[in-house]
N, C-alpha and C. Protein backbone atom coordinates (compact mmCIF):
# COMPACT_ATOMS: atom_id res chain seq x y z
N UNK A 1 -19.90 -9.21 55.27
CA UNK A 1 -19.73 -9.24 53.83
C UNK A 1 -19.60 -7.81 53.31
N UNK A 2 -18.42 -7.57 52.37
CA UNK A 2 -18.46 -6.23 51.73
C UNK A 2 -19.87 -5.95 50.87
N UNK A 3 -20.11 -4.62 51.02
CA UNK A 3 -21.23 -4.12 50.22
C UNK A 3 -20.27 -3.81 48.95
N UNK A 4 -21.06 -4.36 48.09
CA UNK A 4 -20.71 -4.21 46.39
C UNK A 4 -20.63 -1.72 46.02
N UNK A 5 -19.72 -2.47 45.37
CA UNK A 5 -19.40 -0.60 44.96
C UNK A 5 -20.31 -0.31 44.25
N UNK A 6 -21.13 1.17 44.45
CA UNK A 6 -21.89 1.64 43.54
C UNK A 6 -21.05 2.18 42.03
N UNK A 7 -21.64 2.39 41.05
CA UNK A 7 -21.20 3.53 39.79
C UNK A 7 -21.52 4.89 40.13
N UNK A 8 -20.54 5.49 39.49
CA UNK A 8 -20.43 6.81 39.34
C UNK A 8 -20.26 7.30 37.87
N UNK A 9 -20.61 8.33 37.52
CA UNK A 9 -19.94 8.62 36.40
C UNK A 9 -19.29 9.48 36.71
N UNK A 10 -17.97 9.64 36.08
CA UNK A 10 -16.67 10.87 36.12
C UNK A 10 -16.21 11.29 34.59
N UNK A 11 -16.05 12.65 34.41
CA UNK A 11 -15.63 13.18 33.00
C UNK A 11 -14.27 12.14 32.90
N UNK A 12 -14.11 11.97 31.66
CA UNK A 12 -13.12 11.13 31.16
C UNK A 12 -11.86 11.61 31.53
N UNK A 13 -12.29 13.33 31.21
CA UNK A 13 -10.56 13.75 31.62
C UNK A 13 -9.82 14.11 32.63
N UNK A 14 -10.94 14.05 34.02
CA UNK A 14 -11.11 13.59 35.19
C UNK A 14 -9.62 13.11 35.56
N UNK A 15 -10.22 11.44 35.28
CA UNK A 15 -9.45 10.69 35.24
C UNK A 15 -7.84 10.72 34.68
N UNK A 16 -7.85 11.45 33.76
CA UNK A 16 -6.32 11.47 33.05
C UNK A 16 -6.07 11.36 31.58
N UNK A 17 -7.19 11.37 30.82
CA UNK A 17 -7.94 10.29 29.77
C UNK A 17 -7.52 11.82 29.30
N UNK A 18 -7.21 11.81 27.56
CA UNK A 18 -6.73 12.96 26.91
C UNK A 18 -7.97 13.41 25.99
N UNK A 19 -8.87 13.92 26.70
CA UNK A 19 -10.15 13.83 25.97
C UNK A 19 -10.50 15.17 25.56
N UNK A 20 -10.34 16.04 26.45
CA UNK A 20 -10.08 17.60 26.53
C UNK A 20 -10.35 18.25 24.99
N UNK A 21 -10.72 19.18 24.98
CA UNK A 21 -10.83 20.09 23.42
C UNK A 21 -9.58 20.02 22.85
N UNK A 22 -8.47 20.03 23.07
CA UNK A 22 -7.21 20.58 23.45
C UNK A 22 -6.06 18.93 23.55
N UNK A 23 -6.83 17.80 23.38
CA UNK A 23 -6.11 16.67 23.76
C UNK A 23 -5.36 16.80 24.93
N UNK A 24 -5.56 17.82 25.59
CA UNK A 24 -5.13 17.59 26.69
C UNK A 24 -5.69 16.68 28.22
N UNK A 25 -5.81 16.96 29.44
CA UNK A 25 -6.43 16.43 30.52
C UNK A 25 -6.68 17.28 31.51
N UNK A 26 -7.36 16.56 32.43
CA UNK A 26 -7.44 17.25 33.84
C UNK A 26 -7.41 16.34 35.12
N UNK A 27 -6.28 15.71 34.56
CA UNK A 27 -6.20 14.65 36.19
C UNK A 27 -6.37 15.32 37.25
N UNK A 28 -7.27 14.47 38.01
CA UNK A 28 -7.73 15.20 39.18
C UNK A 28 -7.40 14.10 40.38
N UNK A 29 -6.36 13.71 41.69
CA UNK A 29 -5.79 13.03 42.64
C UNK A 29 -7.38 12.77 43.33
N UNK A 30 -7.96 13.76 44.16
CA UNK A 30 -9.09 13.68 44.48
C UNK A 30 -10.05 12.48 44.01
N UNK A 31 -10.59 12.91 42.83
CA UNK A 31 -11.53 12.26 41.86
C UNK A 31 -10.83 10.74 41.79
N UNK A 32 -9.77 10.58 41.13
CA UNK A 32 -9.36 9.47 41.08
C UNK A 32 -8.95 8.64 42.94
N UNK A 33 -9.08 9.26 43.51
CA UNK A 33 -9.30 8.31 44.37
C UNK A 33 -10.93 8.18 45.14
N UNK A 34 -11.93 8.51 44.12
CA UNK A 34 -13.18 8.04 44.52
C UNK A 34 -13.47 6.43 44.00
N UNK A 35 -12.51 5.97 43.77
CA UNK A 35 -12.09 4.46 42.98
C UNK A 35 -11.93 3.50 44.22
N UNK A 36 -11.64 4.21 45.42
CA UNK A 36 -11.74 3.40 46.49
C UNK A 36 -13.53 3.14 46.98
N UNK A 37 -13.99 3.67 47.02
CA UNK A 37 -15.60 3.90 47.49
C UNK A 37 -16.72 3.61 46.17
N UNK A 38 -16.07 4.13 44.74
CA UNK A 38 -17.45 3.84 43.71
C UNK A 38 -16.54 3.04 42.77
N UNK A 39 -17.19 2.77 41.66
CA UNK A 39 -16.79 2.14 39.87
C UNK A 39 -17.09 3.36 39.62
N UNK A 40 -15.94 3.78 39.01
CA UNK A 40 -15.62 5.16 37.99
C UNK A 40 -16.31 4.56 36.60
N UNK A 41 -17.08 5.20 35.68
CA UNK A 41 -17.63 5.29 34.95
C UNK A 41 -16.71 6.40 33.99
N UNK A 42 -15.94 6.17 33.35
CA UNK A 42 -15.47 7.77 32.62
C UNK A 42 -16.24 7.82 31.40
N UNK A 43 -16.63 9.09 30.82
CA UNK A 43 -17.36 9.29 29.99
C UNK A 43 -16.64 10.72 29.32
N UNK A 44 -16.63 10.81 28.30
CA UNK A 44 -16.48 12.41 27.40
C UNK A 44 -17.79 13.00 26.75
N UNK A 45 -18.86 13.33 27.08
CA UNK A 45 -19.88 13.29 26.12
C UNK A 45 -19.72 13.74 24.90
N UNK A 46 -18.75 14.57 24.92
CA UNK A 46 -18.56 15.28 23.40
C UNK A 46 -17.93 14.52 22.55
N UNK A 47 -17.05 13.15 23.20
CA UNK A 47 -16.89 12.10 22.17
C UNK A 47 -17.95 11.42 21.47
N UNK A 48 -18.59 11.79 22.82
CA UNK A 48 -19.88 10.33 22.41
C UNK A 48 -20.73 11.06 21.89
N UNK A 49 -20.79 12.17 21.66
CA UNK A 49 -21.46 13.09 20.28
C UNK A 49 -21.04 12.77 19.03
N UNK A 50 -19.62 12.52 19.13
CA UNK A 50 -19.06 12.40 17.64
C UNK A 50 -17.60 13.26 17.44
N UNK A 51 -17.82 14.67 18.30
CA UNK A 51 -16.68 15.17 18.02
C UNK A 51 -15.37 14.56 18.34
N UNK A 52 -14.30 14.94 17.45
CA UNK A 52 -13.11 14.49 17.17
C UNK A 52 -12.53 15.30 18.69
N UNK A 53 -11.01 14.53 18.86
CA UNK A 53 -10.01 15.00 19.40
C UNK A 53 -8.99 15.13 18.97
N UNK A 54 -8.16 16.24 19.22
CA UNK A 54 -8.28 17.79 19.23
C UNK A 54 -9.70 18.41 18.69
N UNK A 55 -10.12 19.22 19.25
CA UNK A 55 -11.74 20.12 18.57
C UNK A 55 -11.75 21.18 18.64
N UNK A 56 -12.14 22.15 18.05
CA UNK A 56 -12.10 23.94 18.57
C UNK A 56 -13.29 23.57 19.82
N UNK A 57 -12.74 25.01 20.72
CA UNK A 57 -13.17 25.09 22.16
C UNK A 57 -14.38 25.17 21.54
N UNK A 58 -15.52 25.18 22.36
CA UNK A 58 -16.74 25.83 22.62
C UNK A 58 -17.55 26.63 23.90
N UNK A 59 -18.15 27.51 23.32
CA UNK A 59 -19.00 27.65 24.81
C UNK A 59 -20.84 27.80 25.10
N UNK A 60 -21.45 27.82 25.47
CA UNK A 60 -22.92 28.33 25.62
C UNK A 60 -23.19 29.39 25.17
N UNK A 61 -24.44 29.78 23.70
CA UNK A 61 -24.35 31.36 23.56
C UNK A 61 -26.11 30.89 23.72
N UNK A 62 -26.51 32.23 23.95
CA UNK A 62 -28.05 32.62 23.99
C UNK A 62 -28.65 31.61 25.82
N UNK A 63 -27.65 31.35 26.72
CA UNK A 63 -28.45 30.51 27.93
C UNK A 63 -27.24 29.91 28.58
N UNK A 64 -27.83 28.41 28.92
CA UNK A 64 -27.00 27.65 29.59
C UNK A 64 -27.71 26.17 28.78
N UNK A 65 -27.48 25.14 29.73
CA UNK A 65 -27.52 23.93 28.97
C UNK A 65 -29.13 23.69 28.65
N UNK A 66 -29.54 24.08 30.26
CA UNK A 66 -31.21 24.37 30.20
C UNK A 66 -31.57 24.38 28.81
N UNK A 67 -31.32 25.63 28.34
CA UNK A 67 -32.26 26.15 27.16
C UNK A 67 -31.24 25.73 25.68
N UNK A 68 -30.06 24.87 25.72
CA UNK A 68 -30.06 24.38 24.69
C UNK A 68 -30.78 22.63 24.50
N UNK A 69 -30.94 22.40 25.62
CA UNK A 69 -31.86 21.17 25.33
C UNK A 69 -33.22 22.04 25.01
N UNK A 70 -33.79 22.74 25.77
CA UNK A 70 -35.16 23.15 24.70
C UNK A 70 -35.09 24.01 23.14
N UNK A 71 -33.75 24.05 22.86
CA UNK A 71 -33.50 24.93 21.30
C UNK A 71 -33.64 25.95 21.98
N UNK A 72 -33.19 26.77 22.74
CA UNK A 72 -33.62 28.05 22.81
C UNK A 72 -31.74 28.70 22.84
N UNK A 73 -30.88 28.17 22.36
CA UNK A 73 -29.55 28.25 22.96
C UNK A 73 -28.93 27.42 22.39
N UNK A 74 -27.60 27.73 21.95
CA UNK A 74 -26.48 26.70 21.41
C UNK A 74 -25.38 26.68 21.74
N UNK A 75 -24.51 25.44 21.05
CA UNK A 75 -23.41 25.42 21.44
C UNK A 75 -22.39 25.75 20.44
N UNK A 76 -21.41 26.57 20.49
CA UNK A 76 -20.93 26.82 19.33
C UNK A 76 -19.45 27.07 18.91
N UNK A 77 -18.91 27.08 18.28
CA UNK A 77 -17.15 27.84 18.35
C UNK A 77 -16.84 29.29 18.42
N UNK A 78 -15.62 29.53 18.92
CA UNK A 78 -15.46 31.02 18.75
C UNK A 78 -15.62 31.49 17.45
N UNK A 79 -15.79 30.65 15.99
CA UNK A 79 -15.80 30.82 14.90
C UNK A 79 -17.35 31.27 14.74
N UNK A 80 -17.98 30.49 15.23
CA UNK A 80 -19.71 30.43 15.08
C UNK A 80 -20.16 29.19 14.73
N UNK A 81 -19.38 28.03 14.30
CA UNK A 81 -19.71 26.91 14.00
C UNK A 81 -21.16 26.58 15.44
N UNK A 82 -22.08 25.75 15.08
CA UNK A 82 -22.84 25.44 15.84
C UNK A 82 -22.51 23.80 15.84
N UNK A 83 -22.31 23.67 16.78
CA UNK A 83 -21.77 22.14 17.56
C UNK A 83 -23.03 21.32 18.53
N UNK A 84 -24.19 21.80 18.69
CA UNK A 84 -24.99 22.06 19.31
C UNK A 84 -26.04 20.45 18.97
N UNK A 85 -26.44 19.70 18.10
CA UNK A 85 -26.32 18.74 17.85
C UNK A 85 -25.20 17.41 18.49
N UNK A 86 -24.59 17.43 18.37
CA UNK A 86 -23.11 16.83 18.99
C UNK A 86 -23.55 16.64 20.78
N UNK A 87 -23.39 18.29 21.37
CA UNK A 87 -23.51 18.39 22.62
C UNK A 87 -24.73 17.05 23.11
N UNK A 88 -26.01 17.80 22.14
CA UNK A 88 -27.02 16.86 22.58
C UNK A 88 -27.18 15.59 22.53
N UNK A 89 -26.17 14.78 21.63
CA UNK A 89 -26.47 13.69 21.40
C UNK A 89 -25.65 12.98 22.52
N UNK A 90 -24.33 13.52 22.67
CA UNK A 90 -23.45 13.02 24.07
C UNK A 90 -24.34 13.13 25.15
N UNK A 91 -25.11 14.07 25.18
CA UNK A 91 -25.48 14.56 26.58
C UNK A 91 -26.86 12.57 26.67
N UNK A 92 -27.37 12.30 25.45
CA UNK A 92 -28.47 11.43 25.35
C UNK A 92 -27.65 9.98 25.65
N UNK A 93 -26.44 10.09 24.78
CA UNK A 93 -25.72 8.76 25.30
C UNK A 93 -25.41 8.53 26.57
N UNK A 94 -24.44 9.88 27.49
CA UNK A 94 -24.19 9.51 28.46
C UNK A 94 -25.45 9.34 29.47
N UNK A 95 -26.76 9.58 29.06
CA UNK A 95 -27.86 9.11 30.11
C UNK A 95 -28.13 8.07 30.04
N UNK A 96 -27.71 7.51 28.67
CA UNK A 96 -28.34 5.99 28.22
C UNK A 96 -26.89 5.21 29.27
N UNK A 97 -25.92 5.47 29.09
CA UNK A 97 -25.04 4.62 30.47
C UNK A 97 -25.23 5.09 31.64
N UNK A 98 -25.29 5.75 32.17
CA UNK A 98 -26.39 6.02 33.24
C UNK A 98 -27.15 5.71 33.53
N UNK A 99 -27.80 5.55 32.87
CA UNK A 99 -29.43 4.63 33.11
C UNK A 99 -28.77 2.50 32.90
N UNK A 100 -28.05 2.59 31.85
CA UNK A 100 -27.38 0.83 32.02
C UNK A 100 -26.60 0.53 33.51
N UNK A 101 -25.65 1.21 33.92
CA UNK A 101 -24.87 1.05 34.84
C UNK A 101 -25.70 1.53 36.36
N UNK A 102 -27.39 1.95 36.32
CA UNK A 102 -27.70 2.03 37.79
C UNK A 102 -27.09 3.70 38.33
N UNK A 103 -26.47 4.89 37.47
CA UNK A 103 -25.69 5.66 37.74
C UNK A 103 -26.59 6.55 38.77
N UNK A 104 -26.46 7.07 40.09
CA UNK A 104 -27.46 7.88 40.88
C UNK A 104 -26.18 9.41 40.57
N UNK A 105 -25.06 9.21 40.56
CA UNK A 105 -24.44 10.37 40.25
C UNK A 105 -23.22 10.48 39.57
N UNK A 106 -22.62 11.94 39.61
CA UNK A 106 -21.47 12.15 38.34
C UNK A 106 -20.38 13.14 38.91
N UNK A 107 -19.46 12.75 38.87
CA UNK A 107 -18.46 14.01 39.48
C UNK A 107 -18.09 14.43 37.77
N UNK A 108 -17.87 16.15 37.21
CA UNK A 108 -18.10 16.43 36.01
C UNK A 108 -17.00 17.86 36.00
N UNK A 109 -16.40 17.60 35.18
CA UNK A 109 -15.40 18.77 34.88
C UNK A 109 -16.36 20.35 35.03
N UNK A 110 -15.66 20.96 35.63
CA UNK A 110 -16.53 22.63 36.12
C UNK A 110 -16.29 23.45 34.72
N UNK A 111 -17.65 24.04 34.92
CA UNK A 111 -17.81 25.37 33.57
C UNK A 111 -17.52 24.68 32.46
N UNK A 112 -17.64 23.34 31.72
CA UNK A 112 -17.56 22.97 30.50
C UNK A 112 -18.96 23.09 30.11
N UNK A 113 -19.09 23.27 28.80
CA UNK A 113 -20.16 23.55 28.14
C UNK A 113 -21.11 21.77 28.07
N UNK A 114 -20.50 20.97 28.40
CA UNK A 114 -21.05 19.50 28.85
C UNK A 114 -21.40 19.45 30.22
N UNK A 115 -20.57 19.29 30.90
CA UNK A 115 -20.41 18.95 32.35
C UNK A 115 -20.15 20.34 32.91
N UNK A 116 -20.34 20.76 33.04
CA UNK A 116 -20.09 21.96 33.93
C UNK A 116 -21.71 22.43 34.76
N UNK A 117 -21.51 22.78 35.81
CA UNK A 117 -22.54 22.36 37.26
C UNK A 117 -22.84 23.58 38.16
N UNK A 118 -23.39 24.46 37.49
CA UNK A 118 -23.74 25.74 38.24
C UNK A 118 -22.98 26.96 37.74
N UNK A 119 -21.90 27.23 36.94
CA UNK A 119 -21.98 28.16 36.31
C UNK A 119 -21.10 27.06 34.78
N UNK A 120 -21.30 28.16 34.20
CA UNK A 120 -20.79 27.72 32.60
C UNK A 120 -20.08 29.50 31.88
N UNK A 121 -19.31 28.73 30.80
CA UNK A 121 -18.82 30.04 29.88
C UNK A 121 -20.02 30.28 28.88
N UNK A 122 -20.14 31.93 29.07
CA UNK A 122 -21.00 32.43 27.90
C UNK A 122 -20.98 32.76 26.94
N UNK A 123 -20.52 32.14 26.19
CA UNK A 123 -20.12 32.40 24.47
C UNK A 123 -19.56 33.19 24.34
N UNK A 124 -18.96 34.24 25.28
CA UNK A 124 -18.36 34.75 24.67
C UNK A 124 -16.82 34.83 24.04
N UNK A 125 -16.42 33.58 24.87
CA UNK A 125 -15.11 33.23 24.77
C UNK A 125 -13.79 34.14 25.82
N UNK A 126 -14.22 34.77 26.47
CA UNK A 126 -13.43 35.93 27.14
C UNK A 126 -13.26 35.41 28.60
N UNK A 127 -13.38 34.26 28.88
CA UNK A 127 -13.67 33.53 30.32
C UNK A 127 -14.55 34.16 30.94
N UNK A 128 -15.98 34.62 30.90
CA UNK A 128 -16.86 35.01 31.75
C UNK A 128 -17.58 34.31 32.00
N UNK A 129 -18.25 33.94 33.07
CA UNK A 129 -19.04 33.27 33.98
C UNK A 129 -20.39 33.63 33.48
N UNK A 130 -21.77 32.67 33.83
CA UNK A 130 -22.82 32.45 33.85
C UNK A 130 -23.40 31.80 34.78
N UNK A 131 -24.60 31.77 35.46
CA UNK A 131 -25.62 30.78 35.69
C UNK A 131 -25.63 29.86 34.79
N UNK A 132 -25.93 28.74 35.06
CA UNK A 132 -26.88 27.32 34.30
C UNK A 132 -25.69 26.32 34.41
N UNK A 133 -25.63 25.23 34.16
CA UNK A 133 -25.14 23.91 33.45
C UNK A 133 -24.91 23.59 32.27
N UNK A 134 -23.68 22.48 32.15
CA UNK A 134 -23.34 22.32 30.93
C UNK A 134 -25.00 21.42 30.45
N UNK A 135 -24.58 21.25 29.25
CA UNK A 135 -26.09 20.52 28.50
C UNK A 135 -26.12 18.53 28.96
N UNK A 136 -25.19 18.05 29.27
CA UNK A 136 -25.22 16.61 29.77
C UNK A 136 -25.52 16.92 31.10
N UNK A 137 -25.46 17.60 32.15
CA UNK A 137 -25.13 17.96 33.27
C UNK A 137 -27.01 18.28 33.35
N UNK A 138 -27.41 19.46 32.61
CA UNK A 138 -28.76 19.60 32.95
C UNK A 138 -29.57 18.25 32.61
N UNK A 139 -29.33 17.43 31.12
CA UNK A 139 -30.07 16.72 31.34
C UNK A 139 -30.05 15.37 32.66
N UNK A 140 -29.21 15.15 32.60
CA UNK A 140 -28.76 14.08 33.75
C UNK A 140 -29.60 14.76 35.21
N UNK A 141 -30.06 16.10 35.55
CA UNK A 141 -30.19 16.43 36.39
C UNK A 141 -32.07 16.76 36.57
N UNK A 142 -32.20 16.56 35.38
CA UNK A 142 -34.11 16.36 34.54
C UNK A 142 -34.50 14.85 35.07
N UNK A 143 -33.30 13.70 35.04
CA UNK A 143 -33.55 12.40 35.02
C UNK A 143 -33.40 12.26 36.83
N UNK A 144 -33.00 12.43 37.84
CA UNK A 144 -32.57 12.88 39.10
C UNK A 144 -31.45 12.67 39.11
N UNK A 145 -30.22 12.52 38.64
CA UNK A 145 -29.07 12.03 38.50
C UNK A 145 -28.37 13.05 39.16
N UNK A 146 -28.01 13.68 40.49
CA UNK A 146 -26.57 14.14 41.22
C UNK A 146 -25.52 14.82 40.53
N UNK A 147 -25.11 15.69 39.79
CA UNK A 147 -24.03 16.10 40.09
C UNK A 147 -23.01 17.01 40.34
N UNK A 148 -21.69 16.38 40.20
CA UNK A 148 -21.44 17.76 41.64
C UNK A 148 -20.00 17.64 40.73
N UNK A 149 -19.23 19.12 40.76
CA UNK A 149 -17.58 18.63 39.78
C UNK A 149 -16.64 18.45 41.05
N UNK A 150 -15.76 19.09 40.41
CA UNK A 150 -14.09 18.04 40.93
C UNK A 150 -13.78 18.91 41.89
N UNK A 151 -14.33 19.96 42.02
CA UNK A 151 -13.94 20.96 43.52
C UNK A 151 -15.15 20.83 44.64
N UNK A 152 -16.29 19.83 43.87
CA UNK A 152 -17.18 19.50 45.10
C UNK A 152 -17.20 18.26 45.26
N UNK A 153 -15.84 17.50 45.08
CA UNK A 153 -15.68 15.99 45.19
C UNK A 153 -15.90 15.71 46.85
N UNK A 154 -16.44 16.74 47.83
CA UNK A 154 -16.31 16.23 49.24
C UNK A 154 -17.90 15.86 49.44
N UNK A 155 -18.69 16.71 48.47
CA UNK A 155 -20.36 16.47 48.86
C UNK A 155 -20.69 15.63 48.31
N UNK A 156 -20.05 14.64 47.79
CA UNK A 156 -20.34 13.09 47.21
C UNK A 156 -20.75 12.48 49.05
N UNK A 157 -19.77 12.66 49.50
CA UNK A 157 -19.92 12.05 50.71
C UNK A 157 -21.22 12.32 51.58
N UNK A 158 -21.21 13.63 51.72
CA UNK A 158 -22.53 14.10 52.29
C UNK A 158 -24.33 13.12 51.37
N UNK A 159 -23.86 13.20 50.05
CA UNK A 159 -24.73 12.35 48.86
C UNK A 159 -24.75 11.13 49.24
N UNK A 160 -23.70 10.56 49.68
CA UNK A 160 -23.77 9.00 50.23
C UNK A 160 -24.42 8.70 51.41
N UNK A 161 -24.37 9.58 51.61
CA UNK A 161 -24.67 9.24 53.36
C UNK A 161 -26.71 9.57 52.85
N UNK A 162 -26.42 10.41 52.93
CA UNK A 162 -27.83 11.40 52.43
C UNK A 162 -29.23 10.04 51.66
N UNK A 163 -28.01 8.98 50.80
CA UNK A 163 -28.83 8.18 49.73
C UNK A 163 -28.71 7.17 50.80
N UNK A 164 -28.24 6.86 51.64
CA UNK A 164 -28.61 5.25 52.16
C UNK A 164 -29.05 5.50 53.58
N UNK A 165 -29.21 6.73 54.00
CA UNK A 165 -30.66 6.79 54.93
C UNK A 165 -32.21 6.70 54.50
């Protein structure tokens, strides 16, 4: 008898989905063929914050996602708008489907100020690199939730193997 497919969650724009700051995407061949092995879950958290599509970019100022879930850090526009509210509330929804759908992990767009998984942009807008996680990404990772982005779509496998020993 086939074993039933686990869930995953995958950034929306992952998939192809025009969710992007930018209405644009990031189809990813890879990712979309983890559709053979899991249920793709697509998610945008920053929709599910509220923000619109098209949106001005954002990035992490004063930390990483860490310390904007404790207020110590926000999320904001190159303008200064603080978006930082929004972030958090996506970041609370997408745990709440996560937590409905059984989710143990997430393949997550890299360096987004949501999903982004070991380094992130630092406010400053100039493409520079940081330590930390996007703010859905840390919390999902407070709850034990896995995840890994679209250039570490191979250590899912190592994760699979890893979860059913």
């Amino acid at each position: 008898m086939e074993q039933e497919k686990g869930w995953i969650l995958v950034s929306a724009c992952l998939l192809g989905v025009n969710a992007k700051y930018n209405a644009g995407n990031n189809r990813n061949a890879a990712v979309l063929a983890l559709s053979r092995e899991f249920n793709l879950l697509p998610v945008c958290p920053e929709q599910l914050g509220g923000l619109p599509t098209p949106r001005p970019a954002t990035e992490i100022r004063g930390g990483a996602g860490e310390q904007v879930l404790q207020g110590r850090a926000w999320v904001c526009t190159a303008a200064g708008q603080d978006r930082s509210d929004a972030f958090l509330r996506g970041a609370r929804e997408t745990l709440s489907l996560a937590e409905l759908y059984g989710v143990g992990a997430a393949v997550f767009k890299a360096r987004s100020p949501s999903c982004g998984c070991g380094r992130v942009y630092d406010g400053s807008f100039a493409g520079t690199l940081q330590p930390g996680d996007g703010v859905t990404t840390a919390l999902l990772k407070q709850k034990g939730i896995s995840v890994f982005t679209e250039e570490e779509v191979f250590r899912l496998q190592e994760w699979t193997q890893m979860k059913d020993s």
